[in-house]
C-alpha atoms as a PDB file:
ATOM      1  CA  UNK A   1      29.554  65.156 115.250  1.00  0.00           C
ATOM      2  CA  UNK A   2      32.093  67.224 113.080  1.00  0.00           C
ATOM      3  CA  UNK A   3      32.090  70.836 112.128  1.00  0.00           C
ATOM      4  CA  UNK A   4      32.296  72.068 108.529  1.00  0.00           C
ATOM      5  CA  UNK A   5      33.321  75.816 108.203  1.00  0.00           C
ATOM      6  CA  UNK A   6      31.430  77.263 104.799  1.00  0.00           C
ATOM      7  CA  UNK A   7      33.443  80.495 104.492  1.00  0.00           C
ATOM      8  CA  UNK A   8      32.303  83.056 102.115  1.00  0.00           C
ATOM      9  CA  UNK A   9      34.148  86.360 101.121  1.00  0.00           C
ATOM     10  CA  UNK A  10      31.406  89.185  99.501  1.00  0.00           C
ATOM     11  CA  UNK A  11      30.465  92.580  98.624  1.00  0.00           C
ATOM     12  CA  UNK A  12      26.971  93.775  97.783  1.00  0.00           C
ATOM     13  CA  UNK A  13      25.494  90.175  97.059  1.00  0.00           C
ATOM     14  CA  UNK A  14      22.088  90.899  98.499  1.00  0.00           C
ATOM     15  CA  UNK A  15      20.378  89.308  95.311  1.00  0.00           C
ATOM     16  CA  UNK A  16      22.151  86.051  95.901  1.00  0.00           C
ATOM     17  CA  UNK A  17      22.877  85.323  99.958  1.00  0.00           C
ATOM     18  CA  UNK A  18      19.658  84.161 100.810  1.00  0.00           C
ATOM     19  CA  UNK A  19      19.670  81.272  98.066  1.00  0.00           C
ATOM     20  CA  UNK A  20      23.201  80.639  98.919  1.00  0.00           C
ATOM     21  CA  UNK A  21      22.180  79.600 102.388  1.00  0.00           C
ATOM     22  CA  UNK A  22      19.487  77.717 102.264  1.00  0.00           C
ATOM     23  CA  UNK A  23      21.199  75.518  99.307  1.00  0.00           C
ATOM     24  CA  UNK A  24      24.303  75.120 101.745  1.00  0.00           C
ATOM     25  CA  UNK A  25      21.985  73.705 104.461  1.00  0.00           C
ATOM     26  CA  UNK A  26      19.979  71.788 101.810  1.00  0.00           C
ATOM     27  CA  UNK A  27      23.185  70.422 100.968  1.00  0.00           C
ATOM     28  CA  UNK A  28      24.027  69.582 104.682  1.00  0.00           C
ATOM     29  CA  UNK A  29      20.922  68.909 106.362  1.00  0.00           C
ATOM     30  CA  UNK A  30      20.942  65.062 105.584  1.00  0.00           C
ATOM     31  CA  UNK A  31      24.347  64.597 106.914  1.00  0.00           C
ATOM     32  CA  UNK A  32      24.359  62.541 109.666  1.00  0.00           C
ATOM     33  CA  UNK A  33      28.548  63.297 110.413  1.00  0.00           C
ATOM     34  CA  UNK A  34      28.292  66.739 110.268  1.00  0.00           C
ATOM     35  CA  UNK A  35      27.017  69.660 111.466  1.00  0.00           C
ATOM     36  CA  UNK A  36      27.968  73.498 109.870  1.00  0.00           C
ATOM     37  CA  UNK A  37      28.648  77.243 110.385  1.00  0.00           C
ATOM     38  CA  UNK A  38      28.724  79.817 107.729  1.00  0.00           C
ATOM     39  CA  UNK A  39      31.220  82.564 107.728  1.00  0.00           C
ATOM     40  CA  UNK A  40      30.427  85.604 105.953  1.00  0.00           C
ATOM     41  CA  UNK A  41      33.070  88.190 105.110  1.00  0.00           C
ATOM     42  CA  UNK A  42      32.073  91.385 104.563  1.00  0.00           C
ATOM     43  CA  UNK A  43      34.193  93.149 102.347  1.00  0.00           C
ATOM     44  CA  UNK A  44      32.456  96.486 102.877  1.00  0.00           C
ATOM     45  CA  UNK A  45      29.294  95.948 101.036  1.00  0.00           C
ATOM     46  CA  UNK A  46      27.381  99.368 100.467  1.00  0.00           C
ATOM     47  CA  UNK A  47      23.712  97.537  99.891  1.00  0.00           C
ATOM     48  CA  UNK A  48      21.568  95.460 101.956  1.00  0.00           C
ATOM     49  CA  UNK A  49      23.997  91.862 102.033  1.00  0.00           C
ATOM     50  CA  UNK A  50      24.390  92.590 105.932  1.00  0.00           C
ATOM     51  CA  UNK A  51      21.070  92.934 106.894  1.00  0.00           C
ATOM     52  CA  UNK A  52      19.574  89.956 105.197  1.00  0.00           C
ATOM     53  CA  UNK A  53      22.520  88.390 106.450  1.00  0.00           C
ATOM     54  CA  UNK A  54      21.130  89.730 110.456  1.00  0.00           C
ATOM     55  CA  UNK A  55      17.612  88.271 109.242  1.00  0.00           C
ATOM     56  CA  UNK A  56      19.219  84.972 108.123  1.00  0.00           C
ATOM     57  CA  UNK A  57      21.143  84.382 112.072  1.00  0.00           C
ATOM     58  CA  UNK A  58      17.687  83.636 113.239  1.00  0.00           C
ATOM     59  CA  UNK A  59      17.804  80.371 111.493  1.00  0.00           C
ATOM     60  CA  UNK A  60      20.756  79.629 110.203  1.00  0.00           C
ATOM     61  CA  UNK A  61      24.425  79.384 111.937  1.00  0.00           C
ATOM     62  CA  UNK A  62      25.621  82.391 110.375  1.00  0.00           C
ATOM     63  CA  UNK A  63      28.797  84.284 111.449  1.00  0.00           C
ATOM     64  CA  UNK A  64      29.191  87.622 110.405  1.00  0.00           C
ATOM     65  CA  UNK A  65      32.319  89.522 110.063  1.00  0.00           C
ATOM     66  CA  UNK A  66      32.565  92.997 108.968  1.00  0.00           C
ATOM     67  CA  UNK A  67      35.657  94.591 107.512  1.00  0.00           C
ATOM     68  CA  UNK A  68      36.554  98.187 108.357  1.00  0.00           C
ATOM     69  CA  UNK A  69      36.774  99.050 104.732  1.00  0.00           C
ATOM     70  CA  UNK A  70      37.597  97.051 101.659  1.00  0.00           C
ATOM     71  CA  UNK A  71      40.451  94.931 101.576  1.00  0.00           C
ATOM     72  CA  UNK A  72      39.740  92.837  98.930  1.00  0.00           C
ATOM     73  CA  UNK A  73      38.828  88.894  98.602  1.00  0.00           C
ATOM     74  CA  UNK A  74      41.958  87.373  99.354  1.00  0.00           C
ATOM     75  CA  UNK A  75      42.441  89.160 103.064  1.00  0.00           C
ATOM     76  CA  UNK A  76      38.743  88.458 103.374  1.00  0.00           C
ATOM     77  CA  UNK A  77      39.114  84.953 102.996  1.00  0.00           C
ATOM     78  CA  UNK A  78      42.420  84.544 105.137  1.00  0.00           C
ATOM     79  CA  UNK A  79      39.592  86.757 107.860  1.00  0.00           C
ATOM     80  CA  UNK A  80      37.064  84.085 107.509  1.00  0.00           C
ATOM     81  CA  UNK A  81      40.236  81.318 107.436  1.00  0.00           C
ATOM     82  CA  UNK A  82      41.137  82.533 111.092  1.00  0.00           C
ATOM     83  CA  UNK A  83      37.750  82.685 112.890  1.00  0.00           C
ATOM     84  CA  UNK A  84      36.755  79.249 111.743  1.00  0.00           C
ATOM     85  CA  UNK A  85      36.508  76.585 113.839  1.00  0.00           C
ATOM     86  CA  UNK A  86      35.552  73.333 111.548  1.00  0.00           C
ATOM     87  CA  UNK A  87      37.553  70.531 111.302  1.00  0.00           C
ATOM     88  CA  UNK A  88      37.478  70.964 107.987  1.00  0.00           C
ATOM     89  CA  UNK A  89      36.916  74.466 105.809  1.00  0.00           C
ATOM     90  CA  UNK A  90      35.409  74.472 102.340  1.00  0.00           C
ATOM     91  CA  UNK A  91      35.805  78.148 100.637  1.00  0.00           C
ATOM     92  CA  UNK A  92      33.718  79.432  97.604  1.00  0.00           C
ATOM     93  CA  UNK A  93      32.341  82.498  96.115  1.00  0.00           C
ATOM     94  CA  UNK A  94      28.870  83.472  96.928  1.00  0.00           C
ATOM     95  CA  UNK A  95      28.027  84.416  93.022  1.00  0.00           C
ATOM     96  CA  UNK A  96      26.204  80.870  92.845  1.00  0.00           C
ATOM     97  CA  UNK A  97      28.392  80.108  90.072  1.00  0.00           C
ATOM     98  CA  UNK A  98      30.314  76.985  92.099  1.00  0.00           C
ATOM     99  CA  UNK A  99      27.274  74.658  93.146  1.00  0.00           C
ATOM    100  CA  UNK A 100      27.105  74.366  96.682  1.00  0.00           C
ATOM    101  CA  UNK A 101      25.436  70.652  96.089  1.00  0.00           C
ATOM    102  CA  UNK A 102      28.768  69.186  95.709  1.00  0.00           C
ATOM    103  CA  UNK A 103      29.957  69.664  99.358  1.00  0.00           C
ATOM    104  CA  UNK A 104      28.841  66.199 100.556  1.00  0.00           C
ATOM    105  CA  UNK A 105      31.077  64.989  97.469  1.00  0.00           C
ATOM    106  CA  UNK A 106      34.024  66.941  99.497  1.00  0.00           C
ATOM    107  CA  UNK A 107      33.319  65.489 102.318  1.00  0.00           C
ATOM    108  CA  UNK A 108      33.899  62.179 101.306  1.00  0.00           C
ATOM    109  CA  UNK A 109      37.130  62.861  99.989  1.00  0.00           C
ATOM    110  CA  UNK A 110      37.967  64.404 102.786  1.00  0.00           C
ATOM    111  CA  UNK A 111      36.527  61.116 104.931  1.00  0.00           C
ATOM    112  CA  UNK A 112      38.613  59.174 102.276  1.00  0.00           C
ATOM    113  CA  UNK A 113      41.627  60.620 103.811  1.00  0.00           C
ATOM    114  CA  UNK A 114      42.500  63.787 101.726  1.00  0.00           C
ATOM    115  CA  UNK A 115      43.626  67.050 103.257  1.00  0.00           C
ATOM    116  CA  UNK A 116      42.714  69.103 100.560  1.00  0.00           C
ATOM    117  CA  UNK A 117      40.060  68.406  97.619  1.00  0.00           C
ATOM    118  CA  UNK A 118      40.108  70.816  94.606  1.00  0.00           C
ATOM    119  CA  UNK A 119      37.068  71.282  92.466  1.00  0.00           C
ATOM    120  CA  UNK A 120      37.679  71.318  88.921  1.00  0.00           C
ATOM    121  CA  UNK A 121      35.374  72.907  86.369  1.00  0.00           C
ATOM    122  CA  UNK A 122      34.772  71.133  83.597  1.00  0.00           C
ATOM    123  CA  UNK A 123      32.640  73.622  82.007  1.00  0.00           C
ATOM    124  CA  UNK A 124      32.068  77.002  82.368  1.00  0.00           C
ATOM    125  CA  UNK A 125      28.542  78.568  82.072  1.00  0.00           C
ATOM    126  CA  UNK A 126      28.129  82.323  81.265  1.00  0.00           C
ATOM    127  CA  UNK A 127      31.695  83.426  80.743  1.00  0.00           C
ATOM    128  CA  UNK A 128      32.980  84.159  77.380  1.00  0.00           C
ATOM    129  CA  UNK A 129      35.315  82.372  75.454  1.00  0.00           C
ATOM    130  CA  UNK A 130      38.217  85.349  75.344  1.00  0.00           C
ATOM    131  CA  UNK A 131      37.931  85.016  79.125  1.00  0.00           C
ATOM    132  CA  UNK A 132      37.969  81.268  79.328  1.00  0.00           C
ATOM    133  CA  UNK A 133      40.916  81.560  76.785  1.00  0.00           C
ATOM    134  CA  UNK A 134      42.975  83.830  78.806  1.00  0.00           C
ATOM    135  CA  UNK A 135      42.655  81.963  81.923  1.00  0.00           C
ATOM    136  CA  UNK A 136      43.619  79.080  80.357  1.00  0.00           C
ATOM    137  CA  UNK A 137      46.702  80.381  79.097  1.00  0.00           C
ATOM    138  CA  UNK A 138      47.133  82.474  82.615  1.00  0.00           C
ATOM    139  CA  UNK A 139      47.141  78.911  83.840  1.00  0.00           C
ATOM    140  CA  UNK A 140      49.734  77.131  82.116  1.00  0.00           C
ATOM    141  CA  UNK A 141      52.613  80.150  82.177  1.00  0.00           C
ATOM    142  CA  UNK A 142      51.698  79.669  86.664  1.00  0.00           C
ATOM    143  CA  UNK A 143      52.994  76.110  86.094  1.00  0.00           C
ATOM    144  CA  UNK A 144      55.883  76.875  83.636  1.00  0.00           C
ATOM    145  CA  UNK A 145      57.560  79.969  85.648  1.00  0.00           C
ATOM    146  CA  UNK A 146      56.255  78.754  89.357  1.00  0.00           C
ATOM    147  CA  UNK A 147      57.473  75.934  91.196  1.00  0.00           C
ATOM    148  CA  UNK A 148      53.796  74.591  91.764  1.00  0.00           C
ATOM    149  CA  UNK A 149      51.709  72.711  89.928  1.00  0.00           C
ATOM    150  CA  UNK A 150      48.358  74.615  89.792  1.00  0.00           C
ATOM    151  CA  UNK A 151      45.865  71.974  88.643  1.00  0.00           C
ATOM    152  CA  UNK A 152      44.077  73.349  85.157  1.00  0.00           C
ATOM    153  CA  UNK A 153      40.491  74.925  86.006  1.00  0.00           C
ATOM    154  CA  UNK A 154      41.024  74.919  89.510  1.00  0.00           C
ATOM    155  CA  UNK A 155      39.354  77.732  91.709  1.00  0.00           C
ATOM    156  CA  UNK A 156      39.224  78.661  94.702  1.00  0.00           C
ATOM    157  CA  UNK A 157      36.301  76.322  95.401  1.00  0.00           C
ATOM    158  CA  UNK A 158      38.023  73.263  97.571  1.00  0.00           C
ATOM    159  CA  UNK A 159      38.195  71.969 100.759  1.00  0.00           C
ATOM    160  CA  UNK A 160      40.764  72.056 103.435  1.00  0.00           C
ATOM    161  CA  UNK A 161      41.556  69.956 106.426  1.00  0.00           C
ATOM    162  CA  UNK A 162      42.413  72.183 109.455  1.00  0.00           C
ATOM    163  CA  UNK A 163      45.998  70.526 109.602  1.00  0.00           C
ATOM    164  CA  UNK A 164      46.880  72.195 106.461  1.00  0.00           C
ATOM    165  CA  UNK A 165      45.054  75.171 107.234  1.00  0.00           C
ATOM    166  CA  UNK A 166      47.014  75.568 109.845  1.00  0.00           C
ATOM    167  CA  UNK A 167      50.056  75.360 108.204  1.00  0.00           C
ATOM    168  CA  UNK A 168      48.847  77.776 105.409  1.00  0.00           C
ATOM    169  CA  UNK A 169      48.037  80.293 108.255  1.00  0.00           C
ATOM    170  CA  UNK A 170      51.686  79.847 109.378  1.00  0.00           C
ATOM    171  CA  UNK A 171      53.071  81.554 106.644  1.00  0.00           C
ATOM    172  CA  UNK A 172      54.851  85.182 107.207  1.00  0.00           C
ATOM    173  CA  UNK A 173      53.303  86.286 103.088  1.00  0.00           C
ATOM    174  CA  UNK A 174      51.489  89.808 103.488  1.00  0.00           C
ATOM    175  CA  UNK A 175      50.017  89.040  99.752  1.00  0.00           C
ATOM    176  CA  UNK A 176      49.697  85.026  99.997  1.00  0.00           C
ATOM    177  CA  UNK A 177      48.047  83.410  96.931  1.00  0.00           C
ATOM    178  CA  UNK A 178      46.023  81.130  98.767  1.00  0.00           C
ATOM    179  CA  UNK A 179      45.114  78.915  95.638  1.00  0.00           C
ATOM    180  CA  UNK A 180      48.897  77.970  94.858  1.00  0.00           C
ATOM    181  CA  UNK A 181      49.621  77.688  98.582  1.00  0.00           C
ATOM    182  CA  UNK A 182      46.740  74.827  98.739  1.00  0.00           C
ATOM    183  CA  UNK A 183      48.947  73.275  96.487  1.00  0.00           C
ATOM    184  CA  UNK A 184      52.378  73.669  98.205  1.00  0.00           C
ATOM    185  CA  UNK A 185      51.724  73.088 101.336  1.00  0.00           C
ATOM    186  CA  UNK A 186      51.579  69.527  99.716  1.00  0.00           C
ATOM    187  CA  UNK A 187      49.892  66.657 102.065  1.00  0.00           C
ATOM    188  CA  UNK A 188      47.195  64.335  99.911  1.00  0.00           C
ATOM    189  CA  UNK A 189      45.106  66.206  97.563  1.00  0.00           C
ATOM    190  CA  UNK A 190      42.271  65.408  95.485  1.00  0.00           C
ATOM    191  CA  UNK A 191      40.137  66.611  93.181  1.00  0.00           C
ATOM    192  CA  UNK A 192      36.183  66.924  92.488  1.00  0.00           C
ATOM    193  CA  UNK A 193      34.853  67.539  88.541  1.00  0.00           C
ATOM    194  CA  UNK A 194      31.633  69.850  88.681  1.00  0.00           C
ATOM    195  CA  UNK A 195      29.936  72.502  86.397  1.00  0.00           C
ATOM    196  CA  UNK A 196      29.957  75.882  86.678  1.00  0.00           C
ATOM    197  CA  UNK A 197      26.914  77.823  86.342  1.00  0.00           C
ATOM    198  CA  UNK A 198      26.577  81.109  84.918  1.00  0.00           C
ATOM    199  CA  UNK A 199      26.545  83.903  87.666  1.00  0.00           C
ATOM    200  CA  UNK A 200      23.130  84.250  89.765  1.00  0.00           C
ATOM    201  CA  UNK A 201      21.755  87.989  90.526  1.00  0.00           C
ATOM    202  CA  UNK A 202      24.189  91.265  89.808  1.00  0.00           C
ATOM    203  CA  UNK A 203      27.636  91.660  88.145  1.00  0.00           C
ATOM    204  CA  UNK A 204      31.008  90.249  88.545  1.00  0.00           C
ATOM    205  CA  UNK A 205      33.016  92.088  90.813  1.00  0.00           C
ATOM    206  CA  UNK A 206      36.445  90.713  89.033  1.00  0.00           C
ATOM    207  CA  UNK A 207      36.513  91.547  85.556  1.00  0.00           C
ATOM    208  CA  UNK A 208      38.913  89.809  83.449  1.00  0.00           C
ATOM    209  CA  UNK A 209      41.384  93.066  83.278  1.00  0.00           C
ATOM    210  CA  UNK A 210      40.670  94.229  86.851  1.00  0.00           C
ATOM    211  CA  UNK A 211      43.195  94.489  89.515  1.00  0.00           C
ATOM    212  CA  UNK A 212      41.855  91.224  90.939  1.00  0.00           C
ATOM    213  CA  UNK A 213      42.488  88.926  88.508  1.00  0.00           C
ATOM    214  CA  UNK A 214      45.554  90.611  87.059  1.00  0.00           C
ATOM    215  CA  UNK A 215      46.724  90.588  90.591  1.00  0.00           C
ATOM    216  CA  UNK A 216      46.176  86.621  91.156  1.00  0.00           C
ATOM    217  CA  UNK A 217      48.812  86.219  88.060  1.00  0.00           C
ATOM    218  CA  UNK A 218      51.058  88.102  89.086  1.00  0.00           C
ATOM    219  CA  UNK A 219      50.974  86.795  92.678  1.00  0.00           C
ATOM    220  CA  UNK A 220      50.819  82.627  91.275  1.00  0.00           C
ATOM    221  CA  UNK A 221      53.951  83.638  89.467  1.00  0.00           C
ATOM    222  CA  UNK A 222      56.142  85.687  91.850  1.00  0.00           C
ATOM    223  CA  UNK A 223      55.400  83.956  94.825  1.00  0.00           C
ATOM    224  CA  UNK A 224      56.637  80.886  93.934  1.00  0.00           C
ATOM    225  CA  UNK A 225      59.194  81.332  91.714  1.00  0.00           C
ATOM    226  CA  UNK A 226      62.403  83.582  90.447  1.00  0.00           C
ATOM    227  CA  UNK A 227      62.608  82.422  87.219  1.00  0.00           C
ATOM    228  CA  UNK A 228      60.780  85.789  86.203  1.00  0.00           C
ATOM    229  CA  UNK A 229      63.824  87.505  87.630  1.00  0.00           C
ATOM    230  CA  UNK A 230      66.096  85.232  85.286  1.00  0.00           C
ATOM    231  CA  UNK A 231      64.102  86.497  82.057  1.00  0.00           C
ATOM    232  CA  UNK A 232      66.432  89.807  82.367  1.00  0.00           C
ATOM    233  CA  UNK A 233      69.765  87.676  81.551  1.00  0.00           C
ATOM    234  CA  UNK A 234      68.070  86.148  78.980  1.00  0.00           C
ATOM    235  CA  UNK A 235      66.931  89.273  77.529  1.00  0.00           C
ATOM    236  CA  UNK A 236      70.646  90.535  77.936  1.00  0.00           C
ATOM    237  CA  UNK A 237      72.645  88.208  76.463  1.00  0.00           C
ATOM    238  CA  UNK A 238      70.173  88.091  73.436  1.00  0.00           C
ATOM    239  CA  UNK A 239      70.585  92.040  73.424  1.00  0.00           C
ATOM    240  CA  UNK A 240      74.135  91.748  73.603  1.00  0.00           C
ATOM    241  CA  UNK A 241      74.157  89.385  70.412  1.00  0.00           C
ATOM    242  CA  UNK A 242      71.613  91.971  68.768  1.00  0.00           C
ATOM    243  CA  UNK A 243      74.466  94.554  69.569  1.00  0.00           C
ATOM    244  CA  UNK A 244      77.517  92.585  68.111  1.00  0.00           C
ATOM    245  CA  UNK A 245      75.382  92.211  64.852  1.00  0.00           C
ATOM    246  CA  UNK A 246      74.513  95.353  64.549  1.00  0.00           C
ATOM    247  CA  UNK A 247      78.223  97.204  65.013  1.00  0.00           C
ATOM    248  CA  UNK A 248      79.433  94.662  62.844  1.00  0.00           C
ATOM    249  CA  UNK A 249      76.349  95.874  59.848  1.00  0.00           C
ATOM    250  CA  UNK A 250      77.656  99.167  60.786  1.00  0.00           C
ATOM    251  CA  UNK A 251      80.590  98.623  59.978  1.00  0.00           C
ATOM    252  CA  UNK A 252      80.738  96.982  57.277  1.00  0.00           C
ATOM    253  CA  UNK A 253      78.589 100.297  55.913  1.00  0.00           C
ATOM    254  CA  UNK A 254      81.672 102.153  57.500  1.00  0.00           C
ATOM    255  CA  UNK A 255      84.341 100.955  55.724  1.00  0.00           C
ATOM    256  CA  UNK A 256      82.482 100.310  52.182  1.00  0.00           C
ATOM    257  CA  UNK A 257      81.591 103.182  52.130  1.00  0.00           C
ATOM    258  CA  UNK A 258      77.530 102.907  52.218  1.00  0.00           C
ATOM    259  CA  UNK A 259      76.434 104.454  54.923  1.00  0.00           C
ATOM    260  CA  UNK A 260      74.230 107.065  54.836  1.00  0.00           C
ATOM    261  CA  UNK A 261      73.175 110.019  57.192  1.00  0.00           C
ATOM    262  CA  UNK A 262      69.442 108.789  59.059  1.00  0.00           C
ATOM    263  CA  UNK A 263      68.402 108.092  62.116  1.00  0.00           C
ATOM    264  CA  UNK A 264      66.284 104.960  61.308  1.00  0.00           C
ATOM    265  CA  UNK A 265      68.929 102.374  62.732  1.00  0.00           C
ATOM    266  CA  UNK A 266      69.674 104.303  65.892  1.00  0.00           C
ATOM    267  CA  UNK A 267      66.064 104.446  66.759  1.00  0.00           C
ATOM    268  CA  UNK A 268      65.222 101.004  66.033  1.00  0.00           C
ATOM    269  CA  UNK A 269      68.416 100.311  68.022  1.00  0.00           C
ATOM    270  CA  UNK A 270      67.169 102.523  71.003  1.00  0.00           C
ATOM    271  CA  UNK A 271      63.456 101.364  70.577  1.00  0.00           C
ATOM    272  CA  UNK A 272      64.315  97.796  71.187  1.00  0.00           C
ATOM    273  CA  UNK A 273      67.478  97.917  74.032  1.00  0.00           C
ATOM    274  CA  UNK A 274      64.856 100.220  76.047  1.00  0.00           C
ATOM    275  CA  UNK A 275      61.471  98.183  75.905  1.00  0.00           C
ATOM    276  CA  UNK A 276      64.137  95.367  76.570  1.00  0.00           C
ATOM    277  CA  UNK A 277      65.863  97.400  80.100  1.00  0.00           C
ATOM    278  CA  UNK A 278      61.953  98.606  81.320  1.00  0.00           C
ATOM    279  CA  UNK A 279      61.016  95.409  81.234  1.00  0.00           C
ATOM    280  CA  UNK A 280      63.508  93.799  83.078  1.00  0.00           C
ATOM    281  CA  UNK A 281      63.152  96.746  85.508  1.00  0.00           C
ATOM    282  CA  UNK A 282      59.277  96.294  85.205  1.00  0.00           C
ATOM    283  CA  UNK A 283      60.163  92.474  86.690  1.00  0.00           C
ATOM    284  CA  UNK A 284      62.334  93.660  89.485  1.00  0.00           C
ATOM    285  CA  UNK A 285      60.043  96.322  90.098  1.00  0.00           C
ATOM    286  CA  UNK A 286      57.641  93.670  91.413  1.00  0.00           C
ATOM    287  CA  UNK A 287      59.738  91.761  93.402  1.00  0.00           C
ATOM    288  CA  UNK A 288      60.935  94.692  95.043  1.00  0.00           C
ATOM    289  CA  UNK A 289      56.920  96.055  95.584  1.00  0.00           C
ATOM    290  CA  UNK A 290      56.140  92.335  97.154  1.00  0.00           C
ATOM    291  CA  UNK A 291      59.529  92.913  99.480  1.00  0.00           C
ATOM    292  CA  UNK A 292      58.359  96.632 100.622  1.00  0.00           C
ATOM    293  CA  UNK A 293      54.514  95.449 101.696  1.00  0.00           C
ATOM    294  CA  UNK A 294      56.552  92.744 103.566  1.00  0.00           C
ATOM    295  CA  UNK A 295      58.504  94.858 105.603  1.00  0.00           C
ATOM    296  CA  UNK A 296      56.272  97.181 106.183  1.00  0.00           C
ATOM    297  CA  UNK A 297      54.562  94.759 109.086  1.00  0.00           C
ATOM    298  CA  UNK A 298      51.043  95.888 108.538  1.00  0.00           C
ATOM    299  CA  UNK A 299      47.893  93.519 109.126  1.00  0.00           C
ATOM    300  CA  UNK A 300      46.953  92.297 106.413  1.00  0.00           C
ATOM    301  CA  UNK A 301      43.295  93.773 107.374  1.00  0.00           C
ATOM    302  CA  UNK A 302      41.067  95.245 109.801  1.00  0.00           C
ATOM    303  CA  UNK A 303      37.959  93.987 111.395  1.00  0.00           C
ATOM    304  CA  UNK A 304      35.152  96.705 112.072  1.00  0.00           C
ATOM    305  CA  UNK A 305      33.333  94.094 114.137  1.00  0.00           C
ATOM    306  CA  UNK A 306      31.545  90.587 114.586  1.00  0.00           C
ATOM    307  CA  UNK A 307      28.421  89.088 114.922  1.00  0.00           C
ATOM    308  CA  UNK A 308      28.510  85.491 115.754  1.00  0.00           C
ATOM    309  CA  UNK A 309      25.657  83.469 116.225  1.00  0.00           C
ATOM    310  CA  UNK A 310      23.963  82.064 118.875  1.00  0.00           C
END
């Protein structure tokens, strides 16, 4: 019999672990080909998600792994990534918003020969339409200024064989956005359509213009891709055209005699070449951030402790 790894990166979910679970192992319990272990990431919850978590090992597979502080989701999920052992890993949030029903429909993508099945979501339940509107659009400028194709309304719901995990794991990136590297990695990949529901008990812990999401952008963008870097030469040579246009209005003022003292065309002149050179520098800026957290050889977290199950 095969092992699924269910990994799970939280903080403070007390009002929705227990329900989680036992729909995971409703959704597993029939298998025949499989057996499972959950992997709970603690991302330094303050309320009572460990505990129930402690009451839950008693009948459930449940592997518990505490972070020293809080780290965020993505090192949480690389965390739960390394201390898996399935043969293959299915991630997803623990909000009950992705359905945990539609593992077995994994599965047999995976059994179909697929190394990595994406879950798509054809609708969204409970989020408004501004957010569903910026995502969208968050979306399609990934795929125009990365190298990847990020598949439309994919999360981080999906499956993944342990080949490719392995090979995701391999990477050197101290910021790795694990949803585009799903995708580059490259090996067969398919794709599951589902609903998502609205979010079960508490709040979001990712609004739209948090660090988190904004954070995912800019990592889908600059990780893949220096076109972002190329945006300053555009921005320059357009300047430089600007420029030319303008000395020649000026003088053409000059010499018929029309110009008069103000200061309206010098700071529209400076207004635009500066927003123009601090963004440019805002892109480098970026790059150059991504390059320092590289070198600095940190881990990318650290583990308080573990309690596996028996």
């Amino acid at each position: 019999m095969k092992l699924l790894s269910v990994v799970f990166s939280f903080r403070n979910e007390e009002g929705n672990i227990q329900e989680l679970v036992e729909r995971v192992h409703n959704s597993l319990k029939d298998s025949s080909n499989w057996k499972y272990e959950l992997i709970f990431v603690n991302d330094d919850s303050s309320d009572q998600s460990e505990n129930i978590l402690e009451r839950l090992q008693k009948d459930y597979p449940i592997k518990i792994i505490n972070m020293s502080r809080r780290f965020g989701v993505d090192p949480c999920v690389l965390a739960g990534f390394r201390h898996s052992g399935g043969e293959a890993i299915i991630y997803l949030h623990t909000d009950l918003q992705d359905p945990p029903e539609i593992i077995p429909d994994l599965l047999k993508k995976y059994e179909e020969g697929f190394d990595v099945v994406h879950t798509i979501r054809t609708k969204r339940k409970g989020e408004n339409k501004f957010r569903l509107f910026v995502t969208k659009i968050a979306y399609h400028l990934i795929n125009i200024l990365s190298d990847i194709n990020l598949p439309i309304e994919a999360g981080d719901y999906k499956l993944i064989s342990k080949k490719v995990l392995e090979k995701i794991l391999n990477q050197k990136e101290f910021r790795p956005y694990v949803r585009g590297l799903s995708v580059w990695v490259g090996f067969k990949q398919a794709y599951v359509n589902y609903e998502r529901q609205a979010r079960g008990s508490g709040k979001s812990k990712m609004p739209l213009l948090s660090a988190g999401p904004v954070t995912d952008f800019i990592n889908g963008i600059t990780s893949y891709s220096l076109k972002p870097l190329y945006i300053g030469i555009f921005f320059g040579f357009f300047s430089f055209l600007v420029s030319i246009l303008l000395i020649i209005y000026a003088l053409y003022l000059k010499f018929n005699n029309l110009a008069i003292p103000g200061a309206t065309s010098i700071i529209i002149a400076i207004s635009f070449f500066s927003g123009i050179l601090l963004f440019t520098l805002g892109i480098i800026g970026i790059y150059l951030a991504r390059i320092f957290e590289q070198t600095k050889g940190r881990d990318q977290y650290v583990i308080k402790d573990i309690k596996d199950y028996k």
